[in-house]
C-alpha atoms as a PDB file:
ATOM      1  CA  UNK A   1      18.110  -8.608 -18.881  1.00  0.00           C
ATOM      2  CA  UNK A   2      16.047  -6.158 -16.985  1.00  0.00           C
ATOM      3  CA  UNK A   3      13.950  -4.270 -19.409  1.00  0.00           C
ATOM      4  CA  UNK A   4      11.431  -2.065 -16.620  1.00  0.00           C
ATOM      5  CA  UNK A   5       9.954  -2.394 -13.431  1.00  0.00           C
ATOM      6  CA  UNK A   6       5.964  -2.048 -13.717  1.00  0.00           C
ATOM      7  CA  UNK A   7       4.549  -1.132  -9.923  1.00  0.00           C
ATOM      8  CA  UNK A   8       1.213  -2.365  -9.483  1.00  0.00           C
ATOM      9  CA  UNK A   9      -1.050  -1.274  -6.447  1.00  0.00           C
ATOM     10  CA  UNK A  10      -3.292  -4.289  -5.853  1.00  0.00           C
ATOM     11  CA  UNK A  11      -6.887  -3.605  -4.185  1.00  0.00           C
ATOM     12  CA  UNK A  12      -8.843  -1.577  -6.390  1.00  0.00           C
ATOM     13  CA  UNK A  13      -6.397  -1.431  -9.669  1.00  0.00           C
ATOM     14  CA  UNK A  14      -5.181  -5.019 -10.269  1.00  0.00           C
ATOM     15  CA  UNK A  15      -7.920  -6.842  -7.910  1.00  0.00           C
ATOM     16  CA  UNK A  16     -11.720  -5.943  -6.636  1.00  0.00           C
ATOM     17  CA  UNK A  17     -12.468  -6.405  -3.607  1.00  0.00           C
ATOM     18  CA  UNK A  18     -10.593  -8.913  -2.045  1.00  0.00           C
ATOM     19  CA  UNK A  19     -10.477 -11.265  -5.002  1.00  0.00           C
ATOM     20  CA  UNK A  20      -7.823 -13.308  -6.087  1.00  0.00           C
ATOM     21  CA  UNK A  21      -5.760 -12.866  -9.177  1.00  0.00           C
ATOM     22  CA  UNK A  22      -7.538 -13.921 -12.265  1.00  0.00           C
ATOM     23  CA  UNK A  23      -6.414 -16.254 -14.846  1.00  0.00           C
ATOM     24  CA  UNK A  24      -5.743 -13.467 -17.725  1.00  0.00           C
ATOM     25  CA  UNK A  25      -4.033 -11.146 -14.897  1.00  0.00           C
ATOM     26  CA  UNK A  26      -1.841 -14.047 -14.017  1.00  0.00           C
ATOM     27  CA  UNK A  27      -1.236 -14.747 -17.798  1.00  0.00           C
ATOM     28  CA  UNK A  28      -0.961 -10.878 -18.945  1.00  0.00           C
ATOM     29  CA  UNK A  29       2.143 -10.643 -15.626  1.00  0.00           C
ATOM     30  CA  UNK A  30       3.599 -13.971 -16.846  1.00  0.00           C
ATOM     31  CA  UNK A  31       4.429 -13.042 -20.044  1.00  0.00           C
ATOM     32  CA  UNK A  32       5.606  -9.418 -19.100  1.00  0.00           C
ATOM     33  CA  UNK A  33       7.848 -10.772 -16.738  1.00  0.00           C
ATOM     34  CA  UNK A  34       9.576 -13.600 -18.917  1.00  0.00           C
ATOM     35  CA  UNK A  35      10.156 -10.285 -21.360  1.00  0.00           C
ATOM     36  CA  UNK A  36      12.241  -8.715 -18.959  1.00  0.00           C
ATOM     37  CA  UNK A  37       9.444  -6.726 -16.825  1.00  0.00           C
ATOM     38  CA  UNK A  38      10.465  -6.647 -13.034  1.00  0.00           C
ATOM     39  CA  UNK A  39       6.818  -6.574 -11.434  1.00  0.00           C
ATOM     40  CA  UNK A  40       6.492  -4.959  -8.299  1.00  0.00           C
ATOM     41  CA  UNK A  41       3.019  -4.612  -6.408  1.00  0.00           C
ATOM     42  CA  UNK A  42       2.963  -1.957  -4.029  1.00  0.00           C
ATOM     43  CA  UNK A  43      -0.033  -1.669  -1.010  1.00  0.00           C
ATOM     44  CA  UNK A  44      -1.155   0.299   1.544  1.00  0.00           C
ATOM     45  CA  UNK A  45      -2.286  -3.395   2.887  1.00  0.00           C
ATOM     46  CA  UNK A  46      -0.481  -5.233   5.507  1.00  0.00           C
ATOM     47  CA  UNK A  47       2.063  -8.187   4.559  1.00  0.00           C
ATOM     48  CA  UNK A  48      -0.350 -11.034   5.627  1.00  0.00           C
ATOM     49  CA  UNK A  49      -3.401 -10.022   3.499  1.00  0.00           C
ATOM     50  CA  UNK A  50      -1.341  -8.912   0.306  1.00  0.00           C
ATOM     51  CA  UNK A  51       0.373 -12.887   0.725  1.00  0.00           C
ATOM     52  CA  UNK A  52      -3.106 -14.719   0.852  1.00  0.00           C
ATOM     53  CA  UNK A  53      -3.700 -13.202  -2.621  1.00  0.00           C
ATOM     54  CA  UNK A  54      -0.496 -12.823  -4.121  1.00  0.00           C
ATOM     55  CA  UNK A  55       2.121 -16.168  -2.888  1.00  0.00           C
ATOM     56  CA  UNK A  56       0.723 -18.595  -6.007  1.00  0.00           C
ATOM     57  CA  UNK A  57       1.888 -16.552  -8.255  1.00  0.00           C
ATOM     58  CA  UNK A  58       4.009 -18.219 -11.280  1.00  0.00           C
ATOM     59  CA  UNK A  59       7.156 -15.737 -11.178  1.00  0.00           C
ATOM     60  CA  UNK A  60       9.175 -13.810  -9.191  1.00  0.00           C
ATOM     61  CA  UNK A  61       7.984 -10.325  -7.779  1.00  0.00           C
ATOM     62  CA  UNK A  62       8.808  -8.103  -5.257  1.00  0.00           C
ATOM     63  CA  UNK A  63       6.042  -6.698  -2.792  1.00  0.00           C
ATOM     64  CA  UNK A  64       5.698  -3.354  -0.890  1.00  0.00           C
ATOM     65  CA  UNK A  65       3.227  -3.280   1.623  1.00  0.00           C
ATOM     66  CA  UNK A  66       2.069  -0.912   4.324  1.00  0.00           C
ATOM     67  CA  UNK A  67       2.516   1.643   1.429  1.00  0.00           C
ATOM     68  CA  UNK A  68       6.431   0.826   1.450  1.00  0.00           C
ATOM     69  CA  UNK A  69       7.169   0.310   5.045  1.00  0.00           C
ATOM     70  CA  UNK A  70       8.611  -3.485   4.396  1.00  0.00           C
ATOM     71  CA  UNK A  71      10.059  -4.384   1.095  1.00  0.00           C
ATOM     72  CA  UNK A  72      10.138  -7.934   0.086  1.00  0.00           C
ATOM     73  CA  UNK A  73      10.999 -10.314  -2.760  1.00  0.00           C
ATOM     74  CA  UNK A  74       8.970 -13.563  -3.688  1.00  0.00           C
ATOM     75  CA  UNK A  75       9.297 -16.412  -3.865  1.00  0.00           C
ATOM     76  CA  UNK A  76      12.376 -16.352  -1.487  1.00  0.00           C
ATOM     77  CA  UNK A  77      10.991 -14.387   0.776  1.00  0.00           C
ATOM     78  CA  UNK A  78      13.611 -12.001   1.736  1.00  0.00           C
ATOM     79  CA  UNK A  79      13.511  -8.477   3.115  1.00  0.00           C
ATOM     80  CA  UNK A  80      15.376  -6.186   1.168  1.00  0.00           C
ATOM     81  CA  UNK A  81      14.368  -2.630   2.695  1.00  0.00           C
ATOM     82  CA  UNK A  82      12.434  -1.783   5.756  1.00  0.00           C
ATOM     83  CA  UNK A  83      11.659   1.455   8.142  1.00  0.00           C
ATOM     84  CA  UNK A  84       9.930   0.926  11.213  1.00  0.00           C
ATOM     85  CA  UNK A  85       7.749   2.954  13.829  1.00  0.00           C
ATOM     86  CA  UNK A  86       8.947   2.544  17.627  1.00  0.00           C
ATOM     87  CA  UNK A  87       6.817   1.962  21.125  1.00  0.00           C
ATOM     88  CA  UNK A  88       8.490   6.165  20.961  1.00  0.00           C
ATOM     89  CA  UNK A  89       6.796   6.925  17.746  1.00  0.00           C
ATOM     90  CA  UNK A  90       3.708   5.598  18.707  1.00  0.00           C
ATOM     91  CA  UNK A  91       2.994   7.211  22.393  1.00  0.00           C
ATOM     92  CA  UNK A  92       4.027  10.273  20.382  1.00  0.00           C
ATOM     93  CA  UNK A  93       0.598  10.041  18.685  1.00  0.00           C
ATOM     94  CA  UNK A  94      -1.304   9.338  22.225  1.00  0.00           C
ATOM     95  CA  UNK A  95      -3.265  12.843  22.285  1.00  0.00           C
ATOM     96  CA  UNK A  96      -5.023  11.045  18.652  1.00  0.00           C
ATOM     97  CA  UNK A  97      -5.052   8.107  19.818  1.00  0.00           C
ATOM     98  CA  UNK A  98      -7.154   8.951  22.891  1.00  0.00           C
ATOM     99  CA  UNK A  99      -9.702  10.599  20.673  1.00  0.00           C
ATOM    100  CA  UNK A 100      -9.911   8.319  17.390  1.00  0.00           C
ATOM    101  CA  UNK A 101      -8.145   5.003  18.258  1.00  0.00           C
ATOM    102  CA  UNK A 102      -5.997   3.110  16.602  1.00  0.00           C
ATOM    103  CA  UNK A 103      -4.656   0.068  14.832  1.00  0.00           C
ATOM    104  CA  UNK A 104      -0.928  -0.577  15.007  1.00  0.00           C
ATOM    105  CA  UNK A 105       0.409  -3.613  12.818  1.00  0.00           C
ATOM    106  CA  UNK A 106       3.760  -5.304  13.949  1.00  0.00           C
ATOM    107  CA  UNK A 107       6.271  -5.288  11.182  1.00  0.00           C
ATOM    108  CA  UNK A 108       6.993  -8.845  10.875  1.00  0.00           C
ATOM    109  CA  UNK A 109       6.822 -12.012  13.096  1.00  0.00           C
ATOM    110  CA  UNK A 110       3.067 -12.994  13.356  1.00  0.00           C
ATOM    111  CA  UNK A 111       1.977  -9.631  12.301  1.00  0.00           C
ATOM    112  CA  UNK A 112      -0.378  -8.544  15.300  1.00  0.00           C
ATOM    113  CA  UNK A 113      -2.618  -5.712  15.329  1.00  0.00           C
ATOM    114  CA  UNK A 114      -2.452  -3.820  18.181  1.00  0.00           C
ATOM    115  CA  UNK A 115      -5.921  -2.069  19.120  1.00  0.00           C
ATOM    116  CA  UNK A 116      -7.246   0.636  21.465  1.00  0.00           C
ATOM    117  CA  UNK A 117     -10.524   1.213  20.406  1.00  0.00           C
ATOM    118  CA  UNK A 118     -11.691   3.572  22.919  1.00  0.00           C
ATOM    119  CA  UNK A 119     -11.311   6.611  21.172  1.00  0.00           C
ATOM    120  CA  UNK A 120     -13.440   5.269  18.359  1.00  0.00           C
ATOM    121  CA  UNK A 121     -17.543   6.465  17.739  1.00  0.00           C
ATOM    122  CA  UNK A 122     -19.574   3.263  18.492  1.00  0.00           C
ATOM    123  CA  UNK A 123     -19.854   3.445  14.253  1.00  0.00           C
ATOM    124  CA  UNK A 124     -16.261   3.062  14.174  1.00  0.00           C
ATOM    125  CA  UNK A 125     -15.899   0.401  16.910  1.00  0.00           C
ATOM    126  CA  UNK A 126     -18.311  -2.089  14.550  1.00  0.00           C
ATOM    127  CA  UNK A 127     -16.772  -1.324  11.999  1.00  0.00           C
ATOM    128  CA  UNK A 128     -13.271  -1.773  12.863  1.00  0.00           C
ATOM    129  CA  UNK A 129     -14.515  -5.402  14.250  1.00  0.00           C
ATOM    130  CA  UNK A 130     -16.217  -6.153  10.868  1.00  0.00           C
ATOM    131  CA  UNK A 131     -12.491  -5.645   9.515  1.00  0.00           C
ATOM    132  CA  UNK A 132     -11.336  -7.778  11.765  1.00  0.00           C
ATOM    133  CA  UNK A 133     -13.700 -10.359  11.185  1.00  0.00           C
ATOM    134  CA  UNK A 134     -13.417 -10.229   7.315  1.00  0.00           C
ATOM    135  CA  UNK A 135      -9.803 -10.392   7.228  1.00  0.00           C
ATOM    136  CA  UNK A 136      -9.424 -12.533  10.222  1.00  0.00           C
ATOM    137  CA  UNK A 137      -6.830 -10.532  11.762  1.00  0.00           C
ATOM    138  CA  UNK A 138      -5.089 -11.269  15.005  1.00  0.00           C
ATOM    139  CA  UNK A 139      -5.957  -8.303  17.441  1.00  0.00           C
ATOM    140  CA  UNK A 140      -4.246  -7.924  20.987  1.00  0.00           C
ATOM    141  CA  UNK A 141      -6.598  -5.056  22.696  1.00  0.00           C
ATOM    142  CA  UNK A 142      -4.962  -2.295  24.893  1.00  0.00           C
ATOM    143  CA  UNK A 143      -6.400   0.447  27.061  1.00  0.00           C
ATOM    144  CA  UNK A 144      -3.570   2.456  27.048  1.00  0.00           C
ATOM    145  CA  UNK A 145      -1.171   3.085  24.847  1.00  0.00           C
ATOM    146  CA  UNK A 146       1.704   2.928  27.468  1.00  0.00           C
ATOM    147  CA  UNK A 147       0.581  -1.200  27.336  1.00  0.00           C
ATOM    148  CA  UNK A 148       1.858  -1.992  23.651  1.00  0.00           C
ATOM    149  CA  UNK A 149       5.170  -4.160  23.639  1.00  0.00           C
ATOM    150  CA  UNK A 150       8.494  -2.619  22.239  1.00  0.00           C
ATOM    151  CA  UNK A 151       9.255  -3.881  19.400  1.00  0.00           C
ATOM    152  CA  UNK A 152       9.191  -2.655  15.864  1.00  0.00           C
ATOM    153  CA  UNK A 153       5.410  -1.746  13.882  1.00  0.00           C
ATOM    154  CA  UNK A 154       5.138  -0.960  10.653  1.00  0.00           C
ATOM    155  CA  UNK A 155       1.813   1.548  10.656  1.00  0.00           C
ATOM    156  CA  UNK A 156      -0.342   2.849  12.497  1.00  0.00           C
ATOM    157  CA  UNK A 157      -4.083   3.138  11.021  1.00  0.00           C
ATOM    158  CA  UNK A 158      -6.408   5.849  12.110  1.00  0.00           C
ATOM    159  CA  UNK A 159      -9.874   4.601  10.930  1.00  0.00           C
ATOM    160  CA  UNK A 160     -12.008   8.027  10.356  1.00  0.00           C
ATOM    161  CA  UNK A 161     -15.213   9.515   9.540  1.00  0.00           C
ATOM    162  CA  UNK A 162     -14.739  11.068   5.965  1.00  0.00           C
ATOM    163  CA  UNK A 163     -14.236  14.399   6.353  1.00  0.00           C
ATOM    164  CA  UNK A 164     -11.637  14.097   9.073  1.00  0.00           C
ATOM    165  CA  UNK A 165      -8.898  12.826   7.480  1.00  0.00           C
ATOM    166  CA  UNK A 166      -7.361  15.437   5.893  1.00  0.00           C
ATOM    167  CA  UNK A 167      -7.515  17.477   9.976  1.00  0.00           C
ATOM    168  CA  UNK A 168      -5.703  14.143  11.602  1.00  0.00           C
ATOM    169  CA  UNK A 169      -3.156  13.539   8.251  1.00  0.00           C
ATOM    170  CA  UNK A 170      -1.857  17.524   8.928  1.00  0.00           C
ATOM    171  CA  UNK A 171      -1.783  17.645  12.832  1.00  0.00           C
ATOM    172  CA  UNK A 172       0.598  13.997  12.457  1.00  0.00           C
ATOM    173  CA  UNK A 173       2.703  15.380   9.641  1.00  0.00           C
ATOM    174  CA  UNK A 174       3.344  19.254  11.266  1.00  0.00           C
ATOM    175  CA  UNK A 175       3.863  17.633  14.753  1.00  0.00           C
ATOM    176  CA  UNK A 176       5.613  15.002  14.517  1.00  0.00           C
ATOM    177  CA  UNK A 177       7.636  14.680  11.204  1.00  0.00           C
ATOM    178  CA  UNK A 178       5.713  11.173  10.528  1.00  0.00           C
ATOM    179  CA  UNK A 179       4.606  10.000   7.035  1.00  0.00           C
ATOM    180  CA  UNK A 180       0.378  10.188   7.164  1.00  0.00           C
ATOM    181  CA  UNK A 181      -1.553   8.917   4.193  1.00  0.00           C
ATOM    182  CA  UNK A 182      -5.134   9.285   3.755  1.00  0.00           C
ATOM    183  CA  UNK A 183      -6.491   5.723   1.491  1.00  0.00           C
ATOM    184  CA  UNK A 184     -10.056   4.692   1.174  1.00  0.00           C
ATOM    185  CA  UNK A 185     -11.403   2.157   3.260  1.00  0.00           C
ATOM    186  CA  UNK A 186     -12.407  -0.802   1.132  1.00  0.00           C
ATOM    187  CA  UNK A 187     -15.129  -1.813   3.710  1.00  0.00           C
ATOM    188  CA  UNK A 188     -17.252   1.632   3.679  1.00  0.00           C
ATOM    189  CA  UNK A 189     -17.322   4.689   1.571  1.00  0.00           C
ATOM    190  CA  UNK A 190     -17.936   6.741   4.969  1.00  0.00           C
ATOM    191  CA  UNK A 191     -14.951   5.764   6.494  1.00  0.00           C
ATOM    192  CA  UNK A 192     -10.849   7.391   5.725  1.00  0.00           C
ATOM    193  CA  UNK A 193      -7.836   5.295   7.022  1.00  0.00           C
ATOM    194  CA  UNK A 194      -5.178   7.421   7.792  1.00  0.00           C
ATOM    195  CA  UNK A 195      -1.978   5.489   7.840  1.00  0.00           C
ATOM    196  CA  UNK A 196       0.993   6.461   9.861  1.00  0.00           C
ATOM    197  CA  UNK A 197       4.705   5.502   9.160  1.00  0.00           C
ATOM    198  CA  UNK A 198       8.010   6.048   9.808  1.00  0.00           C
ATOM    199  CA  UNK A 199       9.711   9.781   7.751  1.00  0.00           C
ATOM    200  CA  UNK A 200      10.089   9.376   3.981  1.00  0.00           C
ATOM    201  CA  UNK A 201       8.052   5.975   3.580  1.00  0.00           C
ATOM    202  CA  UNK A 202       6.098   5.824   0.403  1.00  0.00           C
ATOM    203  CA  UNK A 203       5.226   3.613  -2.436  1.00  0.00           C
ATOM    204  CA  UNK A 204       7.309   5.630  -4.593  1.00  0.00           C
ATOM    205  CA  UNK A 205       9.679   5.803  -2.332  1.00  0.00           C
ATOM    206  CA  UNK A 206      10.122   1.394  -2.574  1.00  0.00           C
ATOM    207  CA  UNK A 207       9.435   2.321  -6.717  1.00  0.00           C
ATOM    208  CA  UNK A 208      12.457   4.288  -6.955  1.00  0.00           C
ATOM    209  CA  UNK A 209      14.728   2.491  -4.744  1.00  0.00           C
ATOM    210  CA  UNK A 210      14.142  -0.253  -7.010  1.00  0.00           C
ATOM    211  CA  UNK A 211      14.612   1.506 -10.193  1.00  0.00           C
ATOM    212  CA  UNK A 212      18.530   2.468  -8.826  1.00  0.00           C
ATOM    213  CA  UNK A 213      18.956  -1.431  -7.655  1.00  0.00           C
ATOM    214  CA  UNK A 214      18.421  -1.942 -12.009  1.00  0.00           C
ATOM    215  CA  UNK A 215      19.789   0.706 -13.360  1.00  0.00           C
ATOM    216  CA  UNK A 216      19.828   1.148 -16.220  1.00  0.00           C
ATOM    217  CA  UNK A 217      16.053   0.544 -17.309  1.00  0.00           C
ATOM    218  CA  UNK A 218      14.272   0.982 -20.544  1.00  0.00           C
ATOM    219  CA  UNK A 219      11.438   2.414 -18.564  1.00  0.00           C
ATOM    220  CA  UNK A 220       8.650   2.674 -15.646  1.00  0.00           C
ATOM    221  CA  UNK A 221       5.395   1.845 -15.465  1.00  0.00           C
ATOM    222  CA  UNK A 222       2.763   2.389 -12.689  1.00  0.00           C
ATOM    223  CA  UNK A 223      -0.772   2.073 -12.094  1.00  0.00           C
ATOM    224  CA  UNK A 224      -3.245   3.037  -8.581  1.00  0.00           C
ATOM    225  CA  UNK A 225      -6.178   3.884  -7.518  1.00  0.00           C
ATOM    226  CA  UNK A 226      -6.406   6.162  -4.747  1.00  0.00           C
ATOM    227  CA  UNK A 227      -4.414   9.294  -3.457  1.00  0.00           C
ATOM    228  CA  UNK A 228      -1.372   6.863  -1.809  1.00  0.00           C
ATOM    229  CA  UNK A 229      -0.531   6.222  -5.351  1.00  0.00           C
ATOM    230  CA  UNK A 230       0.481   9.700  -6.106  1.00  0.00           C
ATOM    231  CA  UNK A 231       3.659   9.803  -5.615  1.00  0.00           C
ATOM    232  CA  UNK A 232       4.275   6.421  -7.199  1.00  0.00           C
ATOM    233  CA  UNK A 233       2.458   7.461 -10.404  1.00  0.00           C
ATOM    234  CA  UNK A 234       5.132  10.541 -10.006  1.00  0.00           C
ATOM    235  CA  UNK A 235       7.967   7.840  -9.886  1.00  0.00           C
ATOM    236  CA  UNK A 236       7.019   6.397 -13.067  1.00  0.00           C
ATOM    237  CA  UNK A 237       7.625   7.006 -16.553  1.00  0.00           C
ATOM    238  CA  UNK A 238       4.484   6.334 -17.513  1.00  0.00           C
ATOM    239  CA  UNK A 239       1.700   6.423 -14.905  1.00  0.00           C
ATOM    240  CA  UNK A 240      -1.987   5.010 -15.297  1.00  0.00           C
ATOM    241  CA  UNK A 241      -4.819   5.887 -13.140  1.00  0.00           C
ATOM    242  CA  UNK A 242      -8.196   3.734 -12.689  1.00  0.00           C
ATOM    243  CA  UNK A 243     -11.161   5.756 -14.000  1.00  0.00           C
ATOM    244  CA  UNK A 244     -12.914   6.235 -10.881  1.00  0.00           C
ATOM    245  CA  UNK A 245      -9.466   7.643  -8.959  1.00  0.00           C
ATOM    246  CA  UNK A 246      -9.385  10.479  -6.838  1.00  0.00           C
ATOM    247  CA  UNK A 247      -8.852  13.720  -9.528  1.00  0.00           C
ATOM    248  CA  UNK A 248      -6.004  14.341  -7.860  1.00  0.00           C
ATOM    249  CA  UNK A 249      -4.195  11.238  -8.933  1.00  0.00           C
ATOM    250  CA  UNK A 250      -6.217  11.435 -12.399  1.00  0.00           C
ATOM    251  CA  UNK A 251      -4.442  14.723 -13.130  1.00  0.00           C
ATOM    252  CA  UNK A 252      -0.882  13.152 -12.917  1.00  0.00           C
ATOM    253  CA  UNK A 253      -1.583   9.930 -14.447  1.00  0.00           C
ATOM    254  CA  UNK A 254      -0.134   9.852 -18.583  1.00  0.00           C
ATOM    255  CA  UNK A 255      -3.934   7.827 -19.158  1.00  0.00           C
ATOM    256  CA  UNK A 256      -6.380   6.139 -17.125  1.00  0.00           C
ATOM    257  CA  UNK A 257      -8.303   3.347 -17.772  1.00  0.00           C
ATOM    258  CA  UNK A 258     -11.200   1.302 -16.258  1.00  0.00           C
ATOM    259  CA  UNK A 259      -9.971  -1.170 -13.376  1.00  0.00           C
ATOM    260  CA  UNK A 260     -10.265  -4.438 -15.523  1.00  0.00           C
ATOM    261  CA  UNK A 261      -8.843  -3.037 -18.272  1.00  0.00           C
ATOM    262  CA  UNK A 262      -5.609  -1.251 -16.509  1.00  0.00           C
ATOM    263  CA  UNK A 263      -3.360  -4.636 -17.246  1.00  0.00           C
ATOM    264  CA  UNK A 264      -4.337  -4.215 -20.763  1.00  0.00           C
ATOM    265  CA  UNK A 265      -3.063  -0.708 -21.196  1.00  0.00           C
ATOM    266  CA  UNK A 266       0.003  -1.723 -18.882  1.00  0.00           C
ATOM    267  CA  UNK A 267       0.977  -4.262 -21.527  1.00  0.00           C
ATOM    268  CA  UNK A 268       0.588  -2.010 -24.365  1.00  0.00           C
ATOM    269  CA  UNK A 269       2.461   0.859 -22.903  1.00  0.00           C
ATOM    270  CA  UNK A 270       5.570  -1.993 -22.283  1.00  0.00           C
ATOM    271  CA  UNK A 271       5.066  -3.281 -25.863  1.00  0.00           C
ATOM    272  CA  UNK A 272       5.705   0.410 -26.687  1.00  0.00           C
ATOM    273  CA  UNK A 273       8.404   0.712 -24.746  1.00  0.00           C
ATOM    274  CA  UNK A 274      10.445  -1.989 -26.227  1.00  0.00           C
ATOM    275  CA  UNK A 275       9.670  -0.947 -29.722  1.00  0.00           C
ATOM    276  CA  UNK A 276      10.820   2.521 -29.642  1.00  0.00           C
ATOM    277  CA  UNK A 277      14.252   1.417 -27.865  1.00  0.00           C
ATOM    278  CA  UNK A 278      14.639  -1.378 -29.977  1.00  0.00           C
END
């Protein structure tokens, strides 16, 4: 029986910096899950990077990444819910692409990045190949958007100065009816990714179509880190924020906790869960 469905973002709330799942994490998800727990982990990281870390896992779980864009289920592998962004979509967003650059990921196959770099400071343009290096992704280069193949992507990253972000997340969202959410960039505290995707994508948005695939459900947990948990936190019954969040997602989160103990509090507020509807 399906008692809940606990959503998880990974980098920053379940994991540091690209580490790989520790032994009590993997224990403390183990047992939640053989009590019933669906456990879903839910990323503004791309499919490929949120696999290396996640695909030993010991149980089922069901994966959201580009913050909701492709929805899968492990260990099968199997898509269950996808929206895309079209060659359209993404000479739509030409006039910003010409001035900041950008990063579009194909939604499945090999998972390419497609990257026109040109727009980007000389800052930007290192840093955008130190991400590459680091997370050893495939990059096929384009000096105009008109080059990029049609097929089906599922973002497209803006990498930004801070400060900026907020400017480029407004002028996508007003003009073209796009999804455009600001995250922090794991790889410098002076840089803003703002990620593009199709209308209406959203963790919360792959939390709650979830939640009406189990209906009925004791209850909902969720946990982030950063403002592209907001609405995720929202979707939940009972939302927990990492100390050093954004205040913004602080504010709507039911407690907050310090990043290695968020699984801890997780687990508690399921324990509770099950007692009071026992």
């Amino acid at each position: 029986m399906t008692q809940g469905i606990v959503a998880l973002d990974i980098d920053g709330t379940v994991l540091s910096r690209n580490q790989n799942p520790s032994v009590p994490l993997i224990a403390t998800l183990t047992l939640m899950e053989k009590e019933g727990w669906k456990i879903l982990f839910a990323t503004g990281r791309t499919l490929s990077w949120s696999l290396h870390h996640l695909a030993k896992l010991p149980f089922p779980f069901f994966l959201a990444a580009f913050n909701g864009a492709a929805l899968f289920s492990y260990p099968e592998g199997k898509k269950i819910h996808s929206s895309s962004l079209l060659k359209k979509d993404i000479l739509g967003l030409a006039p910003y692409i010409d001035r900041f650059g950008v990063v579009a990921y194909e939604m499945l196959g090999e998972e390419r990045a497609f990257v026109n770099r040109q727009g980007c400071s000389l800052f930007l343009q290192e840093h955008l190949l130190k991400r590459k290096t680091l997370q050893e992704e495939r990059w096929v280069e384009f000096s105009s958007v008109q080059e990029i193949p049609s097929i089906e992507y599922a973002s497209a990253r803006f990498f930004v100065m801070k400060g900026e972000e907020t400017f480029l997340q407004q002028a996508i969202e007003q003009n073209f009816g796009l999804t455009a959410l600001i995250m922090k960039d794991s790889f410098s505290d002076d840089v803003k990714i703002v990620q593009v995707t199709a209308s209406g994508v959203s963790k919360g948005a792959s939390f709650r179509y979830l939640c009406k695939k189990y209906t009925p459900l004791l209850g909902t947990i969720a946990a982030g880190d950063d403002t592209n948990d907001i609405d995720l936190l929202e979707a939940a019954d009972i939302g927990i924020a990492v100390g050093d969040a954004p205040q913004s997602l602080r504010k709507i989160a039911y407690s907050t906790a310090a990043s290695p103990d968020v699984l801890h509090l997780v687990l508690r507020q399921a324990k509770n869960i099950l007692q009071k509807r026992a």
